[in-house]
Protein backbone atom coordinates (compact mmCIF):
# COMPACT_ATOMS: atom_id res chain seq x y z
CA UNK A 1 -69.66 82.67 102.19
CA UNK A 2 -73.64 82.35 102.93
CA UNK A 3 -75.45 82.97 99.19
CA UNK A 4 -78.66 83.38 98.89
CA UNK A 5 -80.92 81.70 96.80
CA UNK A 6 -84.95 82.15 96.03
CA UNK A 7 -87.30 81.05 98.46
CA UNK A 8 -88.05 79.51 100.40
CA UNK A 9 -84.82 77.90 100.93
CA UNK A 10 -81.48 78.95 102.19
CA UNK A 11 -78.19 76.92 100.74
CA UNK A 12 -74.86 78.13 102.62
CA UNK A 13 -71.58 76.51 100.28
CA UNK A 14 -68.61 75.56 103.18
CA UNK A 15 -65.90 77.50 103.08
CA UNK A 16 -63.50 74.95 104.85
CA UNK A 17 -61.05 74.73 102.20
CA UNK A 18 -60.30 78.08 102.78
CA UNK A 19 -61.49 80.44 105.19
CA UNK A 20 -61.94 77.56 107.73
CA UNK A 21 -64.53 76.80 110.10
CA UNK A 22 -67.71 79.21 111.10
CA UNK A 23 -66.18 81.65 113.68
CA UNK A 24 -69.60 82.13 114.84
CA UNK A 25 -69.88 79.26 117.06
CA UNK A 26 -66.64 80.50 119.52
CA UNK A 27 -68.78 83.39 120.79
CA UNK A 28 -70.84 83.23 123.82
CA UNK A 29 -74.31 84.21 121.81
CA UNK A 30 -74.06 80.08 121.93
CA UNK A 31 -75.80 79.95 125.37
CA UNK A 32 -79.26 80.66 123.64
CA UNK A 33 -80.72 77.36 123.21
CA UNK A 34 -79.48 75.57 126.34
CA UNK A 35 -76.33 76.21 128.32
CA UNK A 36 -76.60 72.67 129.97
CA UNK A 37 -76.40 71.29 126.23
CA UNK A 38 -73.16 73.84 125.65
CA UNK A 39 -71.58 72.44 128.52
CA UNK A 40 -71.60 68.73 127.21
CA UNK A 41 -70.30 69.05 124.25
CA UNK A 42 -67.11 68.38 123.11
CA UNK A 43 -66.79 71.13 120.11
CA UNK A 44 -67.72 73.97 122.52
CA UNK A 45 -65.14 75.80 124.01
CA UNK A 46 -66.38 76.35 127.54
CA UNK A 47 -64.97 75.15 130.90
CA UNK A 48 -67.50 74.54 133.41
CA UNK A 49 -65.97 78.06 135.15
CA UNK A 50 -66.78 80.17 132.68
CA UNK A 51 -70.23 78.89 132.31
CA UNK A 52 -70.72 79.49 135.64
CA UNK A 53 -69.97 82.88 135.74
CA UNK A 54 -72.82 83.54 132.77
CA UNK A 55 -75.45 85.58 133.70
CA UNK A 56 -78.97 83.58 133.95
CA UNK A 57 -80.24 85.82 131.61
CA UNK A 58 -78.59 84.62 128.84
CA UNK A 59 -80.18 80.59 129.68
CA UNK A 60 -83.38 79.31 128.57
CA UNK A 61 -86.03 77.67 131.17
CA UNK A 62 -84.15 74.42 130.45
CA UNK A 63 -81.21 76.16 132.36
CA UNK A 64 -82.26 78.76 134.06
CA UNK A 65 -83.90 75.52 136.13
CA UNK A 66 -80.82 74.27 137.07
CA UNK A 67 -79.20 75.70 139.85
CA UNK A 68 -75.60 76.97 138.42
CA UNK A 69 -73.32 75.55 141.36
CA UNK A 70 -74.54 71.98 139.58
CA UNK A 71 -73.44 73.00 135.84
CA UNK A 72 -70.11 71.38 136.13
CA UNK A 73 -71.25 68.42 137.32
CA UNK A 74 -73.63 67.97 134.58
CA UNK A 75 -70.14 68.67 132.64
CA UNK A 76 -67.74 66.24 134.69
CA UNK A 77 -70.79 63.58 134.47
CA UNK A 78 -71.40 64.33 130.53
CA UNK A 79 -74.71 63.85 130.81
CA UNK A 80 -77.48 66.34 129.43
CA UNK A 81 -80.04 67.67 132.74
CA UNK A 82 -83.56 66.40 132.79
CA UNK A 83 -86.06 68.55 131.51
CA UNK A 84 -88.65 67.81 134.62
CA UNK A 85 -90.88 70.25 133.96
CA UNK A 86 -91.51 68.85 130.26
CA UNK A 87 -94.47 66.88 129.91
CA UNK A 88 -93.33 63.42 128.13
CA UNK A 89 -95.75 60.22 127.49
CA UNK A 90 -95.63 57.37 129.43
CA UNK A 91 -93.33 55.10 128.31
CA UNK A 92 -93.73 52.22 130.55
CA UNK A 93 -95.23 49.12 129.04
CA UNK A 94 -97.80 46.39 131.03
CA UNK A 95 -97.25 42.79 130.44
CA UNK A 96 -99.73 42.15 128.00
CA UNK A 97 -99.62 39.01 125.58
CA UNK A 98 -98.19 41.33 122.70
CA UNK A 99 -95.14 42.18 124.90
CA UNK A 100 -94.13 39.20 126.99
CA UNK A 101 -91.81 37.80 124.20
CA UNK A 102 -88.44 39.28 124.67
CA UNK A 103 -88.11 41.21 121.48
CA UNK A 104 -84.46 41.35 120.96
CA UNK A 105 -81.17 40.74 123.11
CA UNK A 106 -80.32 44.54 122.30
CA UNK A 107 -80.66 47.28 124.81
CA UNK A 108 -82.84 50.53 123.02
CA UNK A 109 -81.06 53.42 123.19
CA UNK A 110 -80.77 55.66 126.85
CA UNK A 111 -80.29 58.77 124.93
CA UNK A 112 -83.32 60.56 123.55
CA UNK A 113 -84.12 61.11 120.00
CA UNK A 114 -85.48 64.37 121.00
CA UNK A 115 -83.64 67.27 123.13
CA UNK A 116 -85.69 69.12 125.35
CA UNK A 117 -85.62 71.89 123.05
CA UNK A 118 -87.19 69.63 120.14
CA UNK A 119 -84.47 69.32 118.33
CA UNK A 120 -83.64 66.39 116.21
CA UNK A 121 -80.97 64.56 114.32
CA UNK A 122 -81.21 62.19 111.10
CA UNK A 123 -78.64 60.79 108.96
CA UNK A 124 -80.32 60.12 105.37
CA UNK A 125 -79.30 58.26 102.64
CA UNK A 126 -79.78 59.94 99.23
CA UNK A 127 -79.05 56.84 97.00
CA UNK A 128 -76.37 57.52 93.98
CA UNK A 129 -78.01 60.10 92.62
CA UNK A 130 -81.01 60.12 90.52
CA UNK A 131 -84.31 61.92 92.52
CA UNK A 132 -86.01 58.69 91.30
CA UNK A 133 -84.26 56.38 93.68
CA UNK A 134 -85.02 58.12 97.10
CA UNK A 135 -86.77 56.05 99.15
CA UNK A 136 -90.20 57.69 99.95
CA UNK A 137 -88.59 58.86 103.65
CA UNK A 138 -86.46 60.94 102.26
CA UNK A 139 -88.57 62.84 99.72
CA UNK A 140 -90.21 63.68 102.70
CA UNK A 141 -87.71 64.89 104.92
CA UNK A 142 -86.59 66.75 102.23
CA UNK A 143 -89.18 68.50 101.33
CA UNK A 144 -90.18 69.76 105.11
CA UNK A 145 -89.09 73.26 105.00
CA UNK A 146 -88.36 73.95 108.44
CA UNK A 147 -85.36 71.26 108.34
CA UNK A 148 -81.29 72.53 108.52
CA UNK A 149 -80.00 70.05 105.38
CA UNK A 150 -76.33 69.51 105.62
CA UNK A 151 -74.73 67.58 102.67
CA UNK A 152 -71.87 65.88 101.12
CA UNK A 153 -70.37 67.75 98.31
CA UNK A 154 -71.11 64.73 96.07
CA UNK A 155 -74.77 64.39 96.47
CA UNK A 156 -76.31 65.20 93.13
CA UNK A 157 -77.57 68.75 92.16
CA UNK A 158 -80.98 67.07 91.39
CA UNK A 159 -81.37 66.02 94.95
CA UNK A 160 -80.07 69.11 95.75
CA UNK A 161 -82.82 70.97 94.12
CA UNK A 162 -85.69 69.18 95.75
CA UNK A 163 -84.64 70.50 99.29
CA UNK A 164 -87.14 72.98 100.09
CA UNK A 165 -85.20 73.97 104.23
CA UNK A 166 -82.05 75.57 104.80
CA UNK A 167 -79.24 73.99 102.93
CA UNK A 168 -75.23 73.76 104.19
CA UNK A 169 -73.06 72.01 101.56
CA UNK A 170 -69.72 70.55 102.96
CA UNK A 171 -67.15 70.64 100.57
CA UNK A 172 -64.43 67.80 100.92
CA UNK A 173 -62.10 67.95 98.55
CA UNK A 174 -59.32 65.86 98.48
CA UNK A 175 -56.47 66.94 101.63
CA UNK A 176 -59.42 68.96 103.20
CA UNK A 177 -61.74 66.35 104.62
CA UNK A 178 -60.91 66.37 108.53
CA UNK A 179 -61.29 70.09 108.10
CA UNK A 180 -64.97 70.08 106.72
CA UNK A 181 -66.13 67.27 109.03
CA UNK A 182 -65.50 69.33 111.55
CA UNK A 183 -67.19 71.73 110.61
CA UNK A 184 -70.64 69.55 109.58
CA UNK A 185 -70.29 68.60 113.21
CA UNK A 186 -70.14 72.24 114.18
CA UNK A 187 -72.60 73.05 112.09
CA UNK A 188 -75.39 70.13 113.93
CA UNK A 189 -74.27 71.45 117.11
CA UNK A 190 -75.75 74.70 115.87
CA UNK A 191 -78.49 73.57 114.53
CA UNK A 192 -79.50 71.44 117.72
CA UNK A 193 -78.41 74.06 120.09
CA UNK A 194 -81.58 76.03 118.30
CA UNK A 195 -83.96 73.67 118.46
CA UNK A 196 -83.60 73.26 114.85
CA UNK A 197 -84.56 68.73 112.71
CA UNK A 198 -81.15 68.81 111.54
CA UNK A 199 -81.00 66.41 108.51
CA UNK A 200 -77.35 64.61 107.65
CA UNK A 201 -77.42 64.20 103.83
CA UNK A 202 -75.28 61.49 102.43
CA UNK A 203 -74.80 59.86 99.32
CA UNK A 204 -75.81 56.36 99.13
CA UNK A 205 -75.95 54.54 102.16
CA UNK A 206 -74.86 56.44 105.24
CA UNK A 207 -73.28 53.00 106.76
CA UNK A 208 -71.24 51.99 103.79
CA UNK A 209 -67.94 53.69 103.11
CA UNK A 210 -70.03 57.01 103.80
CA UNK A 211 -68.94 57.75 107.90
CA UNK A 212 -72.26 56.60 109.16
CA UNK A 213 -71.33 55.01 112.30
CA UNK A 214 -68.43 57.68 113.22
CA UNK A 215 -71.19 60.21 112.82
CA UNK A 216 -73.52 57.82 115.17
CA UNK A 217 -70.90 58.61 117.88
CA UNK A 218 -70.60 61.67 117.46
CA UNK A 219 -73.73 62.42 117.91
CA UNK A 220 -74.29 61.04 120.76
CA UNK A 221 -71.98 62.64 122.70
CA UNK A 222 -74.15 65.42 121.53
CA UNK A 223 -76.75 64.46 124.10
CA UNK A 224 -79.33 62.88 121.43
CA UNK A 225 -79.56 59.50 119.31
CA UNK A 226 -79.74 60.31 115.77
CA UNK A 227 -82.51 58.71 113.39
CA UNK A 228 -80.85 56.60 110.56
CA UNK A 229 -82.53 55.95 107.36
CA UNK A 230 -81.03 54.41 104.65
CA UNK A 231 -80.23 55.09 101.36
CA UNK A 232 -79.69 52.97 97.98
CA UNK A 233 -76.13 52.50 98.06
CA UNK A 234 -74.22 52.97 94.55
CA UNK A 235 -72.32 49.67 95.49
CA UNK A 236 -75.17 47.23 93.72
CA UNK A 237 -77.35 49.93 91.95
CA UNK A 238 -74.79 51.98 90.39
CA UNK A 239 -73.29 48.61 88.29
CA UNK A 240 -77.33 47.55 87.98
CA UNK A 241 -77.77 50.77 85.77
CA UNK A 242 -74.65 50.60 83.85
CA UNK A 243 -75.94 47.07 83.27
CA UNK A 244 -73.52 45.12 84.81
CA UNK A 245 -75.00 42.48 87.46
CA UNK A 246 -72.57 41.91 89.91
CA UNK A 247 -73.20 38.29 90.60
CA UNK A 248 -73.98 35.63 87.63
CA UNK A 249 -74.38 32.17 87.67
CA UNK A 250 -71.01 30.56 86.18
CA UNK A 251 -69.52 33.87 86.33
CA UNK A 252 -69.74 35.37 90.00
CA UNK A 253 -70.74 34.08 92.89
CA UNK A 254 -69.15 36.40 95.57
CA UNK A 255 -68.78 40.35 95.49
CA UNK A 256 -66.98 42.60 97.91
CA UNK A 257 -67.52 45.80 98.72
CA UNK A 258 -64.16 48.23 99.07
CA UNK A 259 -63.07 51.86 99.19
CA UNK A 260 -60.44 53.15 97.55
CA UNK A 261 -59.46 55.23 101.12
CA UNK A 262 -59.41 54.14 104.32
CA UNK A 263 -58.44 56.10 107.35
CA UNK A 264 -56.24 59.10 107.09
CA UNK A 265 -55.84 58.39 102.91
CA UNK A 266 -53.90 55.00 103.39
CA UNK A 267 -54.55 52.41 101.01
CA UNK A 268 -57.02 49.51 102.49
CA UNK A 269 -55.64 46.14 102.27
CA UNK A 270 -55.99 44.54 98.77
CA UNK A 271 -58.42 41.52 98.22
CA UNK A 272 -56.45 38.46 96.47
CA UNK A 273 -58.14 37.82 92.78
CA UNK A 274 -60.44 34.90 92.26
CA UNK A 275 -61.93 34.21 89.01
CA UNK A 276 -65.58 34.08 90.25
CA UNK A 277 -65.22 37.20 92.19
CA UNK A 278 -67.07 40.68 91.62
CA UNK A 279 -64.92 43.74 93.53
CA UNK A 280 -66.85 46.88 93.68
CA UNK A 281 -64.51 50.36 94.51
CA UNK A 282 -66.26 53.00 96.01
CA UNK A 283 -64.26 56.38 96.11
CA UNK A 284 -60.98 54.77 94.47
CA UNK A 285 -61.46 56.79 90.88
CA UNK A 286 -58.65 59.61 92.28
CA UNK A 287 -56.29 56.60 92.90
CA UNK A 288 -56.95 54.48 89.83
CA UNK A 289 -54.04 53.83 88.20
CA UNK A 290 -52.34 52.85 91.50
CA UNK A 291 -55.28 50.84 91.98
CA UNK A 292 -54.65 48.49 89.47
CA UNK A 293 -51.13 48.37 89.49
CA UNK A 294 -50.96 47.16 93.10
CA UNK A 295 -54.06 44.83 92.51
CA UNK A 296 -51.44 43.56 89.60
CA UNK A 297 -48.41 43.28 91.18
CA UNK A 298 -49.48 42.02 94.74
CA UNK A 299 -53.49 40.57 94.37
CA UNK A 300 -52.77 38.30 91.32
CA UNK A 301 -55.39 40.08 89.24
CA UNK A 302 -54.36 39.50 85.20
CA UNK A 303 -53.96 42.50 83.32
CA UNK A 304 -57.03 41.19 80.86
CA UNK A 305 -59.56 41.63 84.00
CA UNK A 306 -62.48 43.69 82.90
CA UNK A 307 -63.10 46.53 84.95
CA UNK A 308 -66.29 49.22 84.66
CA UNK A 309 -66.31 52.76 85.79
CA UNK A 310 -70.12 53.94 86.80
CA UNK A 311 -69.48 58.09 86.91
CA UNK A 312 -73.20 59.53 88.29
CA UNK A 313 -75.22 56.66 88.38
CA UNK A 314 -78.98 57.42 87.68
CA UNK A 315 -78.46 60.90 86.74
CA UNK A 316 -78.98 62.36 83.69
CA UNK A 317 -75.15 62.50 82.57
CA UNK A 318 -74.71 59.08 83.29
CA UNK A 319 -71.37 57.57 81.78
CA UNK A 320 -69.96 53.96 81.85
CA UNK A 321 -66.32 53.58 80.57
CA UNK A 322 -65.06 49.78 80.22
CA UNK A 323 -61.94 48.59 80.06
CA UNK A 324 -59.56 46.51 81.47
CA UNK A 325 -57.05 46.36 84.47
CA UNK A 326 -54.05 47.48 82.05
CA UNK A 327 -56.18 50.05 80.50
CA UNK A 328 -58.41 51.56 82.74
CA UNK A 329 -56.33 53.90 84.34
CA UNK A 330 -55.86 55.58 80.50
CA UNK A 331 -59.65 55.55 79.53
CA UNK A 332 -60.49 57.27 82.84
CA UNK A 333 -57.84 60.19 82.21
CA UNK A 334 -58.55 59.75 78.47
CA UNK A 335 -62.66 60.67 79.19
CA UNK A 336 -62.41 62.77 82.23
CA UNK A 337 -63.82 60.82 84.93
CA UNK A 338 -64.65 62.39 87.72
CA UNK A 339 -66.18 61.41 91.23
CA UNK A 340 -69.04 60.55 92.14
CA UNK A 341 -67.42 57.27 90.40
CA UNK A 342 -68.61 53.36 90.78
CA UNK A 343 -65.72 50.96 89.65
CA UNK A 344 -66.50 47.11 88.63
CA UNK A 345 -63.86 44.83 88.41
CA UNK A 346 -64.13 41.19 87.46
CA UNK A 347 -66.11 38.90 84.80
CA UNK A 348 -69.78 40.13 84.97
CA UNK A 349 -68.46 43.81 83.43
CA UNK A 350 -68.60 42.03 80.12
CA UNK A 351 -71.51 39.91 80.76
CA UNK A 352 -74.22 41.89 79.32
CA UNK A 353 -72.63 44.92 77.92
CA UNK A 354 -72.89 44.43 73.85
CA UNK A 355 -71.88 46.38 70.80
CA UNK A 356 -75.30 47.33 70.93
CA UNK A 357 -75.12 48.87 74.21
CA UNK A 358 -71.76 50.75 73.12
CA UNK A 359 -72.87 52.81 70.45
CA UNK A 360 -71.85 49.69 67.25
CA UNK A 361 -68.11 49.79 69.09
CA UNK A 362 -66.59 46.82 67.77
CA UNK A 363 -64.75 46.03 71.28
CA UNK A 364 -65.88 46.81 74.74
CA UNK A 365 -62.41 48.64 75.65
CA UNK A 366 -62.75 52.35 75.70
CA UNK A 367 -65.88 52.53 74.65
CA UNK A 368 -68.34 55.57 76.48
CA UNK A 369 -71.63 55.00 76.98
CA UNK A 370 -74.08 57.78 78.04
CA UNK A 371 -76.99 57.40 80.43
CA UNK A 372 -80.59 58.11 79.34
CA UNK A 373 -83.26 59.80 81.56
């Protein structure tokens, strides 16, 4: 499973399609970094017995601290043990002019960004695809070689490339996707467990359609508040670079954002057509035809509505395939389209897009057009 690649990085491909999750984790090696962290979490399989019964030798000095009778409280309470011995800046504030004003109604976070063992957590947006459009906090995280990168399968092999740490690559494909998020959570539990800046890789934005806040929570129940930093999602920039604005004045004047899965594979509810409308799909290219048939039949959409597919948006095989909501479902067998996959539907798809941005195609249906770097 683990492949080796030159240095000075490290990419490991998931093998949760087949082979499952790492066995690794269900040993007791897993006391190493902190046994009080092993106890909270809810992936480890540990009762507060059994940790007992370790020998201290196997704990750190974040353990070995704690006396053991008072392990499984710090398991019954869920709550990660102080580190008292580790010297921390003083976080108290005085009243000085520049604080008096209340700052916001919302309560920071009680959970540290930082275990005691310095480990970290980030969930980072990689934009749709091109290297171009990370934001400059991201070309840095990524290129920090001591960082444990764990990524969507559909995050671009360009971005791929510039990660100069260890690399994980979660592969969910379609009927396999509880199975490998279980795993990515496994494998941040390792990663924090040894002290390791674990870095979430996700395509686009990590709060739209992409899991963000579910992984939020699961983090925390980890112990540690994860840093979030967000990434251009595909849902405005991947119809921007197929040319296709998503509002325009006469034409659109609302759009709305929808996936083509929600939870457990059901079909989300359907939003009812309105001429000045823009609907962007994310993740609905598997389920197009049924898309448009329901979006027919029950959201009064006419079978003349123009709809765009966006397949890699800002990389270097860039396609856009137009259409409309009768014949979409065709084209996209017809060329192949394949996720990642952006899909447009309403007037602005034709608003821009000319014969000379189709190669001379007389009509806009079926026609291919293919990115340029």
């Amino acid at each position: 499973m683990p492949t080796s690649v030159s240095n000075p990085r490290r990419i490991i491909e998931s093998s949760s399609c087949s082979n499952g999750r790492l066995q690794a984790l269900l040993t007791a090696s897993l006391l190493g970094t902190s046994g009080a962290f092993l106890a909270t979490s809810p992936l480890m399989p540990f009762s507060s017995s059994s940790i007992a019964s370790c020998s201290s030798s196997l704990l750190t000095p974040v353990t070995a601290r704690c006396r053991m009778d008072r392990m499984a409280a710090y398991i019954d309470e869920g709550s990660f043990p102080a580190d008292t011995n580790h010297n921390t800046a003083d976080t108290s504030q005085q009243d000085t002019p520049s604080n008096l004003k209340k700052q916001s109604n919302i309560s920071p976070s009680k959970l540290p960004s930082a275990l005691p063992n310095g480990a970290t957590i980030t969930l980072l947006g990689s934009g749709p695809g091109s290297p171009d459009l990370l934001t400059l906090s991201a070309y840095r995280i990524l290129s920090d070689p001591s960082n444990l990168v764990i990524v969507d399968r559909l995050v671009s092999d360009e971005i791929v490339e510039l990660i100069q740490g260890e690399v994980r690559i979660a592969n969910k494909h379609p009927g396999c996707q509880e199975s490998a998020q279980r795993e990515i959570y496994e494998w941040c539990v390792q990663g924090l467990r040894d002290g390791r800046k674990v870095v979430r890789l996700k395509i686009g934005d990590p709060f739209v359609f992409g899991r963000g806040g579910e992984e939020v929570l699961e983090f925390r129940k980890f112990g540690v508040e994860p840093t979030v930093i967000p990434g251009v999602s595909a849902a405005f920039s991947a119809p921007l670079l197929a040319n296709i604005p998503v509002t325009h004045r006469g034409i659109s004047n609302q759009v709305v954002m929808c996936t083509g899965y929600g939870r457990n594979n059901t079909s989300p509810e359907l939003i009812q057509y309105h001429k000045e409308q823009t609907v962007v799909f994310l993740m609905a290219v598997g389920r197009l035809r049924t898309l448009c048939e329901n979006l027919v039949k029950m959201a009064g959409y006419p079978i003349e509505t123009p709809v765009g597919i966006v397949e890699r948006a800002g990389c270097p095989d860039q396609r856009v395939v137009v259409g409309t909501m009768e014949t979409i479902a065709d084209l996209a067998e017809e060329y192949d389209v394949k996720p990642p996959s952006t899909i447009v539907v309403g007037e602005v798809v034709n608003v821009l897009l000319g014969e000379e941005d189709l190669g001379g195609e007389v009509v806009l249906e079926g026609a291919v057009r293919e990115g340029q770097q």
